[in-house]
PDB file of N, CA and C in Angstrom:
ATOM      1  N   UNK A   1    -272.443 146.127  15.532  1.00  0.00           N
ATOM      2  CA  UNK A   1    -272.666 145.760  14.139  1.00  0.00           C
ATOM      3  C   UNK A   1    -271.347 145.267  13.556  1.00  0.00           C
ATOM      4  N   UNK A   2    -271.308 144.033  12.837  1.00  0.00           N
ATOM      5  CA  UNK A   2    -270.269 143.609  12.109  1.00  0.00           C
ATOM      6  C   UNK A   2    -269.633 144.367  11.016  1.00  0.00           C
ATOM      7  N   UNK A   3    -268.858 143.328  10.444  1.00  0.00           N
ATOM      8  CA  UNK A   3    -268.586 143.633   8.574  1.00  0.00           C
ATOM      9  C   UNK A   3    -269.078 142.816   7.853  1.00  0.00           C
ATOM     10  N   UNK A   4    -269.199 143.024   6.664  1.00  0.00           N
ATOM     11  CA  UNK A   4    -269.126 142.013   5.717  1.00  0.00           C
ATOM     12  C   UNK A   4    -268.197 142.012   4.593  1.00  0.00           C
ATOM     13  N   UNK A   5    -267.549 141.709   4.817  1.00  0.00           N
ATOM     14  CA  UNK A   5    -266.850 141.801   2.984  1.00  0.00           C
ATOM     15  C   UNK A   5    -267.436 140.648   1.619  1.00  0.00           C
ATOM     16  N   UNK A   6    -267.292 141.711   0.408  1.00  0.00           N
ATOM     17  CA  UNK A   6    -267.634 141.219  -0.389  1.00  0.00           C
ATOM     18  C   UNK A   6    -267.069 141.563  -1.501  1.00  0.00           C
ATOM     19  N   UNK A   7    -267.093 140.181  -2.719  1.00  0.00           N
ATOM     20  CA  UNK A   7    -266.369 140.687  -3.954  1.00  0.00           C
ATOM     21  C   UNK A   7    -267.136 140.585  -4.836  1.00  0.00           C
ATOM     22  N   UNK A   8    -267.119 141.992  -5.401  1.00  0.00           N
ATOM     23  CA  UNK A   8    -267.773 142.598  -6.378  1.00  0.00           C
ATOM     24  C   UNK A   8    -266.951 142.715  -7.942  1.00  0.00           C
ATOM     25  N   UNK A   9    -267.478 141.821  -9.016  1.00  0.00           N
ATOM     26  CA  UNK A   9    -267.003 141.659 -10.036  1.00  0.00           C
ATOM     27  C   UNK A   9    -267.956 142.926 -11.079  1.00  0.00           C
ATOM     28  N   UNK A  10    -266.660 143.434 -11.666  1.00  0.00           N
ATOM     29  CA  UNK A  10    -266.724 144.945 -12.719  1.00  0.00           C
ATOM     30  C   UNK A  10    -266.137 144.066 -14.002  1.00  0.00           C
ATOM     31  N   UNK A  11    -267.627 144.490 -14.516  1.00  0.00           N
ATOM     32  CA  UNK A  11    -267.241 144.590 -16.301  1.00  0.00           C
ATOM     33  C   UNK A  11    -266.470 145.502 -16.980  1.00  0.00           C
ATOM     34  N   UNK A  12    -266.028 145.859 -17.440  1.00  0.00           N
ATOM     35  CA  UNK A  12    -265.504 147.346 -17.973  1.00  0.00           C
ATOM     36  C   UNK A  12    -266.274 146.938 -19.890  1.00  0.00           C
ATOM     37  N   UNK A  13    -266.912 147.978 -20.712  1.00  0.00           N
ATOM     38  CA  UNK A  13    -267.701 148.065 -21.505  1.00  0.00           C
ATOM     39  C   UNK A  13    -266.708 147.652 -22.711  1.00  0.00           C
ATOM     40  N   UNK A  14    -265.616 147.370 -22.437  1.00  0.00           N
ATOM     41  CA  UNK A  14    -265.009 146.963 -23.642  1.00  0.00           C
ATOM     42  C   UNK A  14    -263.285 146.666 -23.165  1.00  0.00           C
ATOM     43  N   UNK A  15    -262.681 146.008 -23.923  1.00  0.00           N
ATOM     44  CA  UNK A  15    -261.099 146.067 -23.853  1.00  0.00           C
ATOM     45  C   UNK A  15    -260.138 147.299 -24.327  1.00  0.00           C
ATOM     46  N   UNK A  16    -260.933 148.399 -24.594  1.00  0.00           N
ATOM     47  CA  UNK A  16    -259.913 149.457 -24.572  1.00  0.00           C
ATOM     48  C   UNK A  16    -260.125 150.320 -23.540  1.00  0.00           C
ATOM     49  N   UNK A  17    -260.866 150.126 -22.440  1.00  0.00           N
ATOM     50  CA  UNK A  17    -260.880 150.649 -21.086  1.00  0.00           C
ATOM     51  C   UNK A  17    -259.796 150.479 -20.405  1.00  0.00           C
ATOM     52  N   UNK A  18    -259.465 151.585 -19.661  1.00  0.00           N
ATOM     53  CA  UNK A  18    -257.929 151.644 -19.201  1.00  0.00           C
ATOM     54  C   UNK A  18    -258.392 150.840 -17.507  1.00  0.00           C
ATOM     55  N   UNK A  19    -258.047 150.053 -17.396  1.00  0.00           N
ATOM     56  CA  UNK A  19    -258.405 149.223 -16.013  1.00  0.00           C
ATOM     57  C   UNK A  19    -257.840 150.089 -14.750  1.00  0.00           C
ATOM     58  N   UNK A  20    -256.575 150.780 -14.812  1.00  0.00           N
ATOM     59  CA  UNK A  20    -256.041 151.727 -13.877  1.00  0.00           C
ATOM     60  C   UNK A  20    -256.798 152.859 -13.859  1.00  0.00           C
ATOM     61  N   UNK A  21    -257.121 153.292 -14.390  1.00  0.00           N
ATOM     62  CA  UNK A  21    -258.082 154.794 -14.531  1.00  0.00           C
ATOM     63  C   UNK A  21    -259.397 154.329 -13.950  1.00  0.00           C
ATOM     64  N   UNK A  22    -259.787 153.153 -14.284  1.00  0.00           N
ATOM     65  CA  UNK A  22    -261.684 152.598 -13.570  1.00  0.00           C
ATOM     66  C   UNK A  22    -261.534 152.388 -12.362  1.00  0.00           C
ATOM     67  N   UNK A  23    -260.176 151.849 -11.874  1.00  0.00           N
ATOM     68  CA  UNK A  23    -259.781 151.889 -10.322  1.00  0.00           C
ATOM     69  C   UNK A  23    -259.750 152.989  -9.394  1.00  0.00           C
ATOM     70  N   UNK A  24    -259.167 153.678 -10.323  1.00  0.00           N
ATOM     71  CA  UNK A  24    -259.244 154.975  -9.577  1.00  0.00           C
ATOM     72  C   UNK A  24    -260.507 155.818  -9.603  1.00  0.00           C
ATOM     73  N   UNK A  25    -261.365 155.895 -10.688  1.00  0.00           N
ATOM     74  CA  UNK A  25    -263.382 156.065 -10.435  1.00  0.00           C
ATOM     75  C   UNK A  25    -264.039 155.772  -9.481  1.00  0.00           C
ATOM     76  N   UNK A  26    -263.350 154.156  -9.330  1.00  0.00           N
ATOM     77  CA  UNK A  26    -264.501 153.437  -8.724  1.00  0.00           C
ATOM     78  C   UNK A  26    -264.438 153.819  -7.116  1.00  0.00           C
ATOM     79  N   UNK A  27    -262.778 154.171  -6.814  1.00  0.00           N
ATOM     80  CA  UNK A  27    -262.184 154.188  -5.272  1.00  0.00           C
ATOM     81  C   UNK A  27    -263.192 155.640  -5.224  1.00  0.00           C
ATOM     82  N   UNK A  28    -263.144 156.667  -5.953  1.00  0.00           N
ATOM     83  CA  UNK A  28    -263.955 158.200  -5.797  1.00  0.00           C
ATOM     84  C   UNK A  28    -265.099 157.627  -5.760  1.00  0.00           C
ATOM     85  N   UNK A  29    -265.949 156.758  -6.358  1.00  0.00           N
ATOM     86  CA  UNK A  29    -267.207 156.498  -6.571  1.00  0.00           C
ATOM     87  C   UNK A  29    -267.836 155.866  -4.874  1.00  0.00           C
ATOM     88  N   UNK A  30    -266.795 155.381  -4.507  1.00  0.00           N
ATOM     89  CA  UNK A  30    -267.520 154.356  -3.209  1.00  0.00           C
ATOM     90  C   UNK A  30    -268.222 155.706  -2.085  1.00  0.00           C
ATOM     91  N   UNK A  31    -269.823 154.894  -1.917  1.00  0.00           N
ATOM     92  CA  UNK A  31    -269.980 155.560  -0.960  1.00  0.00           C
ATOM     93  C   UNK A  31    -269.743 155.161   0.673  1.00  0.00           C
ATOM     94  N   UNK A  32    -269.905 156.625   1.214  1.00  0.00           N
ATOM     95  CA  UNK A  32    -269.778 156.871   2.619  1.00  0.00           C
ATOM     96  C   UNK A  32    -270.354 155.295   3.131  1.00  0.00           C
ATOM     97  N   UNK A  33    -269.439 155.191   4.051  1.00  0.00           N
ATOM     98  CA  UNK A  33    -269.710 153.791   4.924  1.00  0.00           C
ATOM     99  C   UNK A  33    -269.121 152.177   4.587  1.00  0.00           C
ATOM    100  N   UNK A  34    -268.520 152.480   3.483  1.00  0.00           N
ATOM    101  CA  UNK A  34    -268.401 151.196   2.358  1.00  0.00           C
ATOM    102  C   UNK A  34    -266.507 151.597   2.546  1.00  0.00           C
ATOM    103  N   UNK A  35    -265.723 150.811   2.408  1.00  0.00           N
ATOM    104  CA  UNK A  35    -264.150 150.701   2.260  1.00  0.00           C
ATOM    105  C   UNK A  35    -263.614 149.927   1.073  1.00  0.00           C
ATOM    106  N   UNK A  36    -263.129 150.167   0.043  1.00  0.00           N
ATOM    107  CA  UNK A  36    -262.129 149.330  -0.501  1.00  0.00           C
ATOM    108  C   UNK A  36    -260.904 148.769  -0.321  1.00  0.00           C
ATOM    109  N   UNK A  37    -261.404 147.358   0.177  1.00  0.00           N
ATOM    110  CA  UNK A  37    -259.833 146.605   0.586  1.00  0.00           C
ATOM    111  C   UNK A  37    -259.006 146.339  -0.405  1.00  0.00           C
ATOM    112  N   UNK A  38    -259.423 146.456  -1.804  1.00  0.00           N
ATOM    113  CA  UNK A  38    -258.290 145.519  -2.792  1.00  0.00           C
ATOM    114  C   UNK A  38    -258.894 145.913  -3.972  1.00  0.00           C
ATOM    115  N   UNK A  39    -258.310 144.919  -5.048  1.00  0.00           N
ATOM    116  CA  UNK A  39    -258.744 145.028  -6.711  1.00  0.00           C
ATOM    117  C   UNK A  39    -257.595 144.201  -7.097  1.00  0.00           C
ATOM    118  N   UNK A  40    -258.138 142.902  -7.729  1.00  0.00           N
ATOM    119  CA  UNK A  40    -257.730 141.974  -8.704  1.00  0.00           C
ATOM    120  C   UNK A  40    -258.325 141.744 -10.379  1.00  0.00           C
ATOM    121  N   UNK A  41    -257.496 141.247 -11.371  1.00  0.00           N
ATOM    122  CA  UNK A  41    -257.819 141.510 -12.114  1.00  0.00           C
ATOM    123  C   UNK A  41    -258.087 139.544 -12.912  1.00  0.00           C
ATOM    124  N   UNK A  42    -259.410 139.416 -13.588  1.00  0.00           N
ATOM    125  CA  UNK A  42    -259.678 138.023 -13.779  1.00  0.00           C
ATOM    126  C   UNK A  42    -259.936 138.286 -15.179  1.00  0.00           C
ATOM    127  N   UNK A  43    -259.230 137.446 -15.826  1.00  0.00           N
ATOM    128  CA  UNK A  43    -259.518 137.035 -17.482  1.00  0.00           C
ATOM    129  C   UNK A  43    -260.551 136.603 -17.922  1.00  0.00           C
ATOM    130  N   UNK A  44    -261.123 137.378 -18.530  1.00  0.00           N
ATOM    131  CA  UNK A  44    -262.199 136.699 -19.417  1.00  0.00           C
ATOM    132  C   UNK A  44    -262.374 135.992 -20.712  1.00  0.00           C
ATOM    133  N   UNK A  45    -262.052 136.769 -21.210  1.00  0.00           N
ATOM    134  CA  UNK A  45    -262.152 136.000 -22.889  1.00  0.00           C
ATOM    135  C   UNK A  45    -261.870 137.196 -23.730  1.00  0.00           C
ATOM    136  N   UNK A  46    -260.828 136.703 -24.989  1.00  0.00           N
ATOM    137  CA  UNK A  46    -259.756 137.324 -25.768  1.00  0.00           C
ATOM    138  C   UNK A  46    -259.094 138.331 -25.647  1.00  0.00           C
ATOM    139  N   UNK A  47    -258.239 139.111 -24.400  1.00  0.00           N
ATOM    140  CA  UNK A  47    -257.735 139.697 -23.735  1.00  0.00           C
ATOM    141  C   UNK A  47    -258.610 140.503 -22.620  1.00  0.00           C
ATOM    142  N   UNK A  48    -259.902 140.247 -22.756  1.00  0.00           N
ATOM    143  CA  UNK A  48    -260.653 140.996 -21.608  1.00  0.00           C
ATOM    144  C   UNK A  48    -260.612 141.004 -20.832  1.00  0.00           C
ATOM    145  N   UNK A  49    -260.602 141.540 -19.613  1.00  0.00           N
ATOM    146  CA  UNK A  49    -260.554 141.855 -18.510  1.00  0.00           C
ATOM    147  C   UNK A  49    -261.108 142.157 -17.210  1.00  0.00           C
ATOM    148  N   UNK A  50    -261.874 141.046 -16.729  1.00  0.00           N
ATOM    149  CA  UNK A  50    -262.746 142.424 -15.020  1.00  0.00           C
ATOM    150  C   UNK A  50    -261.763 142.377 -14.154  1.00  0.00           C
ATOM    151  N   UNK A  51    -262.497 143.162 -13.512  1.00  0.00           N
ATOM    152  CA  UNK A  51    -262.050 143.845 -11.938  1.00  0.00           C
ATOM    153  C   UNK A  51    -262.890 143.276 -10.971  1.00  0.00           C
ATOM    154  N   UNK A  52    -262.256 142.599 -10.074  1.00  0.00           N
ATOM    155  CA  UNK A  52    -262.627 142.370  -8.744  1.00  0.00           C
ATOM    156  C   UNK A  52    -262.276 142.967  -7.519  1.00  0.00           C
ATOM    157  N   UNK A  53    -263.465 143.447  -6.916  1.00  0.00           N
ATOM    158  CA  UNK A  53    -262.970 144.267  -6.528  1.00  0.00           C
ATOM    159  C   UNK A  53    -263.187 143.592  -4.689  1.00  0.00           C
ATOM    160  N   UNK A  54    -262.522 143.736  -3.736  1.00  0.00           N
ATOM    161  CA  UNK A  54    -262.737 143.198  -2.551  1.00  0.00           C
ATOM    162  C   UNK A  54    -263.464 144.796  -1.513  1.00  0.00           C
ATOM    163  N   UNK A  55    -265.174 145.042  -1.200  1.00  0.00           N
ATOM    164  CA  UNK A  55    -265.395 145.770  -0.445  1.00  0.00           C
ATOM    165  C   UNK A  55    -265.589 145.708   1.075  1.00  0.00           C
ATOM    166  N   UNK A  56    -265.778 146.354   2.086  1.00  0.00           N
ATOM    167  CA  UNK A  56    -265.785 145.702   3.112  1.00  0.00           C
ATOM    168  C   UNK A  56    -267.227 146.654   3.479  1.00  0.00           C
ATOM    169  N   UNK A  57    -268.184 146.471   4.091  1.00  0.00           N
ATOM    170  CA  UNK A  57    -269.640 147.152   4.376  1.00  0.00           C
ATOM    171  C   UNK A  57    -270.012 146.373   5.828  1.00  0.00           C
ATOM    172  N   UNK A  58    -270.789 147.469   6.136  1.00  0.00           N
ATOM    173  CA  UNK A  58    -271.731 147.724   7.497  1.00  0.00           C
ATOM    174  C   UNK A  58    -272.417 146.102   7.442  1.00  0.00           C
ATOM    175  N   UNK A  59    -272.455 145.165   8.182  1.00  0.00           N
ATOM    176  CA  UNK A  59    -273.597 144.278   8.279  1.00  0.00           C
ATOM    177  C   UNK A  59    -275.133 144.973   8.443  1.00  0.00           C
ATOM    178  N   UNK A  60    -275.705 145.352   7.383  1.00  0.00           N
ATOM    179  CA  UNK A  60    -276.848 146.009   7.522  1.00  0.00           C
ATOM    180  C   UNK A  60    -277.699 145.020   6.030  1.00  0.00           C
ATOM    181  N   UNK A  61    -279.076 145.072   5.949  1.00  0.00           N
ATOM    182  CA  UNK A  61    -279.494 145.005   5.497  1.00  0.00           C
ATOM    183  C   UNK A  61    -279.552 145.694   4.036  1.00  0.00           C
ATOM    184  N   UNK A  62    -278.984 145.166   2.649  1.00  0.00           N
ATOM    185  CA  UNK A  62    -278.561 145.708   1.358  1.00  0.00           C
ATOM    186  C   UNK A  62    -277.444 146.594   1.587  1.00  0.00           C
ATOM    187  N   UNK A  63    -276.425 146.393   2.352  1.00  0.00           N
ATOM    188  CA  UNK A  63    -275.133 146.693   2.619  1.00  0.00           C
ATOM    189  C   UNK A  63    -274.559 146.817   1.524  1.00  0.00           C
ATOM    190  N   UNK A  64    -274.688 146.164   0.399  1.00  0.00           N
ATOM    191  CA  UNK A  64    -273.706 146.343  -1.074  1.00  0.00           C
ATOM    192  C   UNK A  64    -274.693 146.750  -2.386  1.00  0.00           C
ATOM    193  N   UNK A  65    -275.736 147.156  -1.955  1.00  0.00           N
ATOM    194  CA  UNK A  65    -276.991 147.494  -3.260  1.00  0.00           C
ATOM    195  C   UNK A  65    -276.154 148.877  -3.552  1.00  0.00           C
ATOM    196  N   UNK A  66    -275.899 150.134  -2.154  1.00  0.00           N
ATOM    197  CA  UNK A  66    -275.402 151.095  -2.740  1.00  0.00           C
ATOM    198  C   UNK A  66    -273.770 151.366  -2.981  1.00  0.00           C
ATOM    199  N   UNK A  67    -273.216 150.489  -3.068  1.00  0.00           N
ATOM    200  CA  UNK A  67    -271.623 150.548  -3.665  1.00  0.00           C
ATOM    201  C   UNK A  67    -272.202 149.773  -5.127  1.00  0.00           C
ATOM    202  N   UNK A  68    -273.097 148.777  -5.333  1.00  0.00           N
ATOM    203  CA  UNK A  68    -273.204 148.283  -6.868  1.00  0.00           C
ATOM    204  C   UNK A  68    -274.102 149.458  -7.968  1.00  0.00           C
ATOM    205  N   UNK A  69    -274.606 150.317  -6.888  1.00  0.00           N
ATOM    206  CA  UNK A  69    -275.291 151.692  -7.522  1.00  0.00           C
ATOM    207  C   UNK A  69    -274.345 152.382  -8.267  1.00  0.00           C
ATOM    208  N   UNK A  70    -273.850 152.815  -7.165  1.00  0.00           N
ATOM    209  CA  UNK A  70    -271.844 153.699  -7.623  1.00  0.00           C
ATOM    210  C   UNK A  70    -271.309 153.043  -8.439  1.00  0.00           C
ATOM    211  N   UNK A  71    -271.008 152.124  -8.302  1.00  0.00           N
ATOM    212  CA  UNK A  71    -270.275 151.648  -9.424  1.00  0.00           C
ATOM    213  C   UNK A  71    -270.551 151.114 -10.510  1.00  0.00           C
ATOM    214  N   UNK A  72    -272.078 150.888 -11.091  1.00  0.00           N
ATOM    215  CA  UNK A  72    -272.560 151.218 -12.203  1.00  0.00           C
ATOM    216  C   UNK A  72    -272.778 152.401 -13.051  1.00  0.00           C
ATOM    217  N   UNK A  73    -272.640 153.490 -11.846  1.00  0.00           N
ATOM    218  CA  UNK A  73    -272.560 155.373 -12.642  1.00  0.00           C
ATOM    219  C   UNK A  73    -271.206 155.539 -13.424  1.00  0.00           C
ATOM    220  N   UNK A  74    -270.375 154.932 -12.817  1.00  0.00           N
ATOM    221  CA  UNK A  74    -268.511 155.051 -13.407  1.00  0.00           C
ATOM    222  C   UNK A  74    -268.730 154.295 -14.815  1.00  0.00           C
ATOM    223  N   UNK A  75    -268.367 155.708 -15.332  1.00  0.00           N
ATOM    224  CA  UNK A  75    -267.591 155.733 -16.863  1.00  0.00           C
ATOM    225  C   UNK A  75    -267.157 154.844 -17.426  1.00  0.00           C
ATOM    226  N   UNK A  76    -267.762 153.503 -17.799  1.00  0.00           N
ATOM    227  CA  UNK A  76    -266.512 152.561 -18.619  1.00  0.00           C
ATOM    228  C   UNK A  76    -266.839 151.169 -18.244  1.00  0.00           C
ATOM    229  N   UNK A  77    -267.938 151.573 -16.826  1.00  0.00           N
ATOM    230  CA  UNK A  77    -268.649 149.867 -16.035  1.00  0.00           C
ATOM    231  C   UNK A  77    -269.835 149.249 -17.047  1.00  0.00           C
ATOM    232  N   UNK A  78    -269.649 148.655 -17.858  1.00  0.00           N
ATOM    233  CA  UNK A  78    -270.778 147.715 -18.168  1.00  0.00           C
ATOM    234  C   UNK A  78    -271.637 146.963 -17.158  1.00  0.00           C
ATOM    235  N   UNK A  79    -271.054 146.291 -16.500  1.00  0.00           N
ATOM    236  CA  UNK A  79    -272.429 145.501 -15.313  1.00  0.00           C
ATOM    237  C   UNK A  79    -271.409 144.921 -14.086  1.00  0.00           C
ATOM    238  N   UNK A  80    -271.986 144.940 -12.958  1.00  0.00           N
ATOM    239  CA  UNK A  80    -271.648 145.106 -11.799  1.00  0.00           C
ATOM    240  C   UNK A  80    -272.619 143.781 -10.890  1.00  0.00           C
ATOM    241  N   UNK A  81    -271.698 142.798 -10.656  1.00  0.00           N
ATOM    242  CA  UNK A  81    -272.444 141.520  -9.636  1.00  0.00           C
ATOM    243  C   UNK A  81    -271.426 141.421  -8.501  1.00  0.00           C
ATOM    244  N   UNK A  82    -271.836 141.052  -7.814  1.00  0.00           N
ATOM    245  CA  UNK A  82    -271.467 140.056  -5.945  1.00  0.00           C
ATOM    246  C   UNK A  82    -271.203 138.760  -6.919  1.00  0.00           C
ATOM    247  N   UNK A  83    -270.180 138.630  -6.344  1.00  0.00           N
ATOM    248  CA  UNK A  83    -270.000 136.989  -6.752  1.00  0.00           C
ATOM    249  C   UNK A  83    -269.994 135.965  -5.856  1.00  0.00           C
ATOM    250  N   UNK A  84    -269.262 136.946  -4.060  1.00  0.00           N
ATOM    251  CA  UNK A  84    -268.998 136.842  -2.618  1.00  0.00           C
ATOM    252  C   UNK A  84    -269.104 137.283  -1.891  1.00  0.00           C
ATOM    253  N   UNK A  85    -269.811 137.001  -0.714  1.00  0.00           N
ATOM    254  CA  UNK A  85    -270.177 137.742   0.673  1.00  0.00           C
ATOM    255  C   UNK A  85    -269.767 137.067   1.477  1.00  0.00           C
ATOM    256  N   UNK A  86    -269.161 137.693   2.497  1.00  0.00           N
ATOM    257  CA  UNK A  86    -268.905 136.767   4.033  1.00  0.00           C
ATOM    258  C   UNK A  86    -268.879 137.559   4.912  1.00  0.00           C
ATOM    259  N   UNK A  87    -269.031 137.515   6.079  1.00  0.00           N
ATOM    260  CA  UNK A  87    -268.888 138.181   6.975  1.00  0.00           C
ATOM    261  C   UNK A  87    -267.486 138.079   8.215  1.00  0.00           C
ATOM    262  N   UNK A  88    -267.213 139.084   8.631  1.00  0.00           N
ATOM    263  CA  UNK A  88    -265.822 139.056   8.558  1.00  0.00           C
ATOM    264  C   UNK A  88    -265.914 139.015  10.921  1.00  0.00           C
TER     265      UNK A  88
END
């Protein structure tokens, strides 16, 4: 079985969310089987902020449904999309 990596773009529910503190949620939040390679940060509009986050998952069938589960439970995530998949 392969990998896939994928980047998963995090809303955070507002601009007074501490972006270092959701990083550190989200790394506790990932489940079993799933790895976090990275986290970049992309501008949105009037100082806002997401998180991109780079995961790496099982080539399995909905391989990233349950890391976008997790990381919609964390404290502070407004909405949670794939923007990128590839397989590695």
């Amino acid at each position: 079985m392969g990998e896939v990596a994928a980047k998963i773009k995090i809303m955070p529910s507002g601009m007074d969310v501490d972006l270092t503190r959701l990083k550190e949620n989200l790394k506790k939040a990932i489940p079993q089987g799933a790895r976090i390679h990275g986290f970049s940060e992309e501008p949105v509009a009037f100082g806002l902020k997401a998180l991109i986050a780079v995961v790496k998952v099982g080539d399995i069938e909905g391989g990233t449904e349950k890391v976008e589960e997790a990381f919609s439970k964390v404290e502070g995530v407004e909405s949670v999309s794939v923007v990128e998949l590839g397989r590695m």
